[in-house]
Each structure stands twice: as structure tokens, then as C-alpha cells.
C-alpha atoms as a PDB file:
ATOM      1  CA  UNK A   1     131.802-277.000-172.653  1.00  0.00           C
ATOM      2  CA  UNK A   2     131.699-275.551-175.861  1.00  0.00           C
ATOM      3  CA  UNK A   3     129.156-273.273-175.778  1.00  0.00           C
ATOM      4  CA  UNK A   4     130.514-271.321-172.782  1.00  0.00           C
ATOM      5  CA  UNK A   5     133.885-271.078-174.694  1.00  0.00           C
ATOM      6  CA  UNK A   6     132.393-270.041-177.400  1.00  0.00           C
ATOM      7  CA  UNK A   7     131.025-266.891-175.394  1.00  0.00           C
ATOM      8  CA  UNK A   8     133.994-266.289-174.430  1.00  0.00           C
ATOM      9  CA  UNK A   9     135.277-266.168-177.615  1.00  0.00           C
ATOM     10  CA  UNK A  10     132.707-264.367-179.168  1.00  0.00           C
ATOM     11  CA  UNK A  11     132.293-261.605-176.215  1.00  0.00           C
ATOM     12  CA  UNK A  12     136.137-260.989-174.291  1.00  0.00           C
ATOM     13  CA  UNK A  13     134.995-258.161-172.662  1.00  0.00           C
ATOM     14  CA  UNK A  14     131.485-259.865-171.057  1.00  0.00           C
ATOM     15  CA  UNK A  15     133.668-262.421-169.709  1.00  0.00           C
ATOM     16  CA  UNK A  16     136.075-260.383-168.138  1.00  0.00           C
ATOM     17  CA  UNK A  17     132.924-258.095-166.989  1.00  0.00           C
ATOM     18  CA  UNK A  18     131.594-261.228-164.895  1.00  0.00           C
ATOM     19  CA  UNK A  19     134.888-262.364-163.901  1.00  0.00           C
ATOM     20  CA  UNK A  20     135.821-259.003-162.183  1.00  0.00           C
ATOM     21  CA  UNK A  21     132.306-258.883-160.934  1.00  0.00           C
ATOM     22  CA  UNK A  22     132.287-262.297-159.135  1.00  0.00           C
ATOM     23  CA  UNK A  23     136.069-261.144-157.423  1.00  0.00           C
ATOM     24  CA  UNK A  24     134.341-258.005-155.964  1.00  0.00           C
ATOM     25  CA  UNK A  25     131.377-259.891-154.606  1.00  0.00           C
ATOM     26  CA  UNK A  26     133.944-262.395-153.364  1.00  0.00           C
ATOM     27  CA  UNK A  27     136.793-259.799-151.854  1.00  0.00           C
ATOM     28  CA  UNK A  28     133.108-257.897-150.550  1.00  0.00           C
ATOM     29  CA  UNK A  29     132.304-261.386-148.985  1.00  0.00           C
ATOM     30  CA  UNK A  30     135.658-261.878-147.256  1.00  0.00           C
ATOM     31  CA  UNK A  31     136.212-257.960-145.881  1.00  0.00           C
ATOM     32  CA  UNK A  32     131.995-257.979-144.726  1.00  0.00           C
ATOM     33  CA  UNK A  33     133.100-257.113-141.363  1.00  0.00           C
ATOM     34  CA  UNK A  34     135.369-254.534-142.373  1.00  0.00           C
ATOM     35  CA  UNK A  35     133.129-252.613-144.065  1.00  0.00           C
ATOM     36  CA  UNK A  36     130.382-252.940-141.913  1.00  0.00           C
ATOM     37  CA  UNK A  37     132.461-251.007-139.727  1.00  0.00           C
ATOM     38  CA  UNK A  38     133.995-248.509-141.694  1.00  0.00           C
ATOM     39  CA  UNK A  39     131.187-245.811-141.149  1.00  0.00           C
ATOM     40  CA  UNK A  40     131.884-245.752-137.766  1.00  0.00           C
ATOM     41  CA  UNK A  41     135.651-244.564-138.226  1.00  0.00           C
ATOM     42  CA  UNK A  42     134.361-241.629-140.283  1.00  0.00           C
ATOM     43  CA  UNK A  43     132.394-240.035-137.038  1.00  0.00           C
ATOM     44  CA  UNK A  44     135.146-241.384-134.663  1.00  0.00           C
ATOM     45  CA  UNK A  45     137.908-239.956-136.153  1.00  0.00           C
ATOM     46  CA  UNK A  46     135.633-236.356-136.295  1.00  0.00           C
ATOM     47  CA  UNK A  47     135.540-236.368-133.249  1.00  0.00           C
ATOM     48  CA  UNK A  48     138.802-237.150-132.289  1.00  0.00           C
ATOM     49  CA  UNK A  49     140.439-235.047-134.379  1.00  0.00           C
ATOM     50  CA  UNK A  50     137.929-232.185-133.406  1.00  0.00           C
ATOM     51  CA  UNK A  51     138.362-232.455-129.595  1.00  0.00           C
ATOM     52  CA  UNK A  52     142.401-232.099-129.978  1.00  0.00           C
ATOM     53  CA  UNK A  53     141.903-229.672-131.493  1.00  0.00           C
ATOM     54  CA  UNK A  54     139.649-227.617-129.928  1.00  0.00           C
ATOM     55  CA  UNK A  55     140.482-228.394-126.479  1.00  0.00           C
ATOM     56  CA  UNK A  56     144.089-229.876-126.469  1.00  0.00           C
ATOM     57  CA  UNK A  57     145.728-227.257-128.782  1.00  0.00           C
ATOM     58  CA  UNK A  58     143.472-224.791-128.070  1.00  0.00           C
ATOM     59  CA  UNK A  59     142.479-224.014-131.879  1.00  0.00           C
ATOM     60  CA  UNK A  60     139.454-221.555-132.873  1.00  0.00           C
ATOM     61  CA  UNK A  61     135.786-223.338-133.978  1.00  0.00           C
ATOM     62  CA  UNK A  62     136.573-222.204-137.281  1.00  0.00           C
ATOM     63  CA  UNK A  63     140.184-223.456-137.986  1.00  0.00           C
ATOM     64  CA  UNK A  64     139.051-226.889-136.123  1.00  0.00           C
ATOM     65  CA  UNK A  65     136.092-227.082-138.830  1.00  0.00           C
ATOM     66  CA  UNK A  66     138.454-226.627-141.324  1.00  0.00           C
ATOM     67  CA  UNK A  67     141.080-229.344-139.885  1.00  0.00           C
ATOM     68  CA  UNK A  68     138.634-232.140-139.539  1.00  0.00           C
ATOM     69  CA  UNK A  69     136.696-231.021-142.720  1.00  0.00           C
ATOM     70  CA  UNK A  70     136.630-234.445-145.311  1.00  0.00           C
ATOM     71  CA  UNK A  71     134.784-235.046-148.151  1.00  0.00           C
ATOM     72  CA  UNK A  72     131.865-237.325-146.848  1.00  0.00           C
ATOM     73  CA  UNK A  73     129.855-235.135-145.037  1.00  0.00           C
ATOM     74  CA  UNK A  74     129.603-235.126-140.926  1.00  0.00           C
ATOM     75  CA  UNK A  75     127.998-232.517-138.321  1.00  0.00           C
ATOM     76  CA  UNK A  76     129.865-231.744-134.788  1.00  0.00           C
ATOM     77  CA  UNK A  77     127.859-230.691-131.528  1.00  0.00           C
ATOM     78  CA  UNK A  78     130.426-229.133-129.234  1.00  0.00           C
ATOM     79  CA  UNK A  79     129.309-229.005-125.557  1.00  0.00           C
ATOM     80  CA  UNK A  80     132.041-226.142-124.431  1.00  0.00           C
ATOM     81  CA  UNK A  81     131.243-226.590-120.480  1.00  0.00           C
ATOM     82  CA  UNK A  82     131.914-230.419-120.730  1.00  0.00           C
ATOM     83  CA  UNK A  83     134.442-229.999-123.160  1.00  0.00           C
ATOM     84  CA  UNK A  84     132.807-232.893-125.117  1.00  0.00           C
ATOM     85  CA  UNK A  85     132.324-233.369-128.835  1.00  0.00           C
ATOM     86  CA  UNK A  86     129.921-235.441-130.939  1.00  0.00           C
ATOM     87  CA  UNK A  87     129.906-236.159-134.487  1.00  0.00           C
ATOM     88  CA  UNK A  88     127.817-237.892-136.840  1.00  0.00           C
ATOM     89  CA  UNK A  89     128.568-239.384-140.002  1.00  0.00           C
ATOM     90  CA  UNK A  90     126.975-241.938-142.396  1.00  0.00           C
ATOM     91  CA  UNK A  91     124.570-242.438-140.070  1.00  0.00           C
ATOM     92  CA  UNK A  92     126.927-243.555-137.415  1.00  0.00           C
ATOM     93  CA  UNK A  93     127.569-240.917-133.982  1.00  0.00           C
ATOM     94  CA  UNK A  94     130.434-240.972-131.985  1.00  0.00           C
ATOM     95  CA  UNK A  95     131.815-238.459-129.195  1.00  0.00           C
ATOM     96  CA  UNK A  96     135.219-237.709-127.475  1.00  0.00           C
ATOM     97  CA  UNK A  97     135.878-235.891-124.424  1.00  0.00           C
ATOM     98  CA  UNK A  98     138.593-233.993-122.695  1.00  0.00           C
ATOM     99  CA  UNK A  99     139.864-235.791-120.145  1.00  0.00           C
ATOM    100  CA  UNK A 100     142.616-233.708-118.987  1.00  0.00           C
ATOM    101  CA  UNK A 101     145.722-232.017-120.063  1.00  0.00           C
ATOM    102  CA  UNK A 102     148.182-235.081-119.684  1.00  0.00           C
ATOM    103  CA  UNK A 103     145.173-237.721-121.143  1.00  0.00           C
ATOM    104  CA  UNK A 104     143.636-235.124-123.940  1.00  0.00           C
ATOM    105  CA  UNK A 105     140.737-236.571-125.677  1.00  0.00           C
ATOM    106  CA  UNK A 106     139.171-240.037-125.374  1.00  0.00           C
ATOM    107  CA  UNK A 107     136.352-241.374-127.397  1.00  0.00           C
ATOM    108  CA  UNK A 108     133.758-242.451-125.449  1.00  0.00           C
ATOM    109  CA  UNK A 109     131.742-245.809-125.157  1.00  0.00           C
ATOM    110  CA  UNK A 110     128.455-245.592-128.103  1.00  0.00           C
ATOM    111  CA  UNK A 111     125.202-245.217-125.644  1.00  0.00           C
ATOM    112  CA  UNK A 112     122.766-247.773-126.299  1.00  0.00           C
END
């Protein structure tokens, strides 16, 4: 017992280093599921965003870009003729489509 006070007391800052360590592998532990998904929300919010935009307010390419623009980066296919857009982010992919002008834009079930 007195040797691992003693580090304590010799080294504050080490101590607090490993505390603060084991809470974020802890709080990392508890939110796993979480965060396994949160790449997904990046490309499904894209496109989202991007197909109201483009197809329920009727917006220019350029200004939609713009509007969906964030700072991780993410590409957009638009498919004019089926009104449908896809997105891919952090190696996730997700796409919306118009559905009409009452519904606007739906994301669409991940293909397999």
C-alpha cells in the first residue's frame, strides 16, 4: 500500500494521467455501440440534407454542396433522373430519395 501512495505522491500528474485514461477506456466501453455507429450518421445526414435540398427546395448543385459541406470529408453521387442521392463518409454509404412532393426525401434501406 505504500509504495503505490508513494507514486502518487511523488508523481500527481502520472496519477491523474492514468486515472483520466482508465475513465475514457471505461466511458469508451459503456458508449461502444454508440460509436460504432456514429460514422454512419455522417453519410446519412449528407444525404439527407443534400436531397432536400436539391430536390425539395429546389436549390442549385453548388449552393447544396455548400449547405451540406462539414468538416470530415464525404463525396455525393446525384442520380438527377431518379432523383436519388448517395453519399459516402468514413467509409460508411448511405442514399436518400425523393419520394414525392408531400413525403420529400427518405433514406433508403443500406444494400447488402
Amino acid at each position: 500500500m505504500r509504495s503505490s501512495m508513494g507514486l502518487v505522491r511523488r508523481r500527481p500528474f502520472a496519477g491523474i494521467a492514468i486515472a483520466l485514461l482508465l475513465l475514457l477506456l471505461a466511458m469508451t466501453w459503456v458508449w461502444r455501440s454508440e460509436l460504432y455507429l456514429f460514422p454512419s450518421i455522417i453519410s446519412a445526414y449528407t444525404a439527407k440534407e443534400y436531397c432536400s435540398c436539391r430536390f425539395v427546395v429546389n436549390n442549385p448543385v453548388d449552393y447544396c454542396q455548400r449547405y451540406v459541406k462539414q468538416w470530415l470529408p464525404s463525396t455525393l453521387t446525384e442520380d438527377s433522373t431518379d432523383k436519388r442521392i448517395i453519399a459516402s463518409g468514413m467509409g460508411r454509404q448511405s442514399s436518400a430519395q425523393w419520394q414525392g412532393q408531400r413525403q420529400g426525401c427518405r433514406l433508403l434501406p443500406p444494400v447488402p
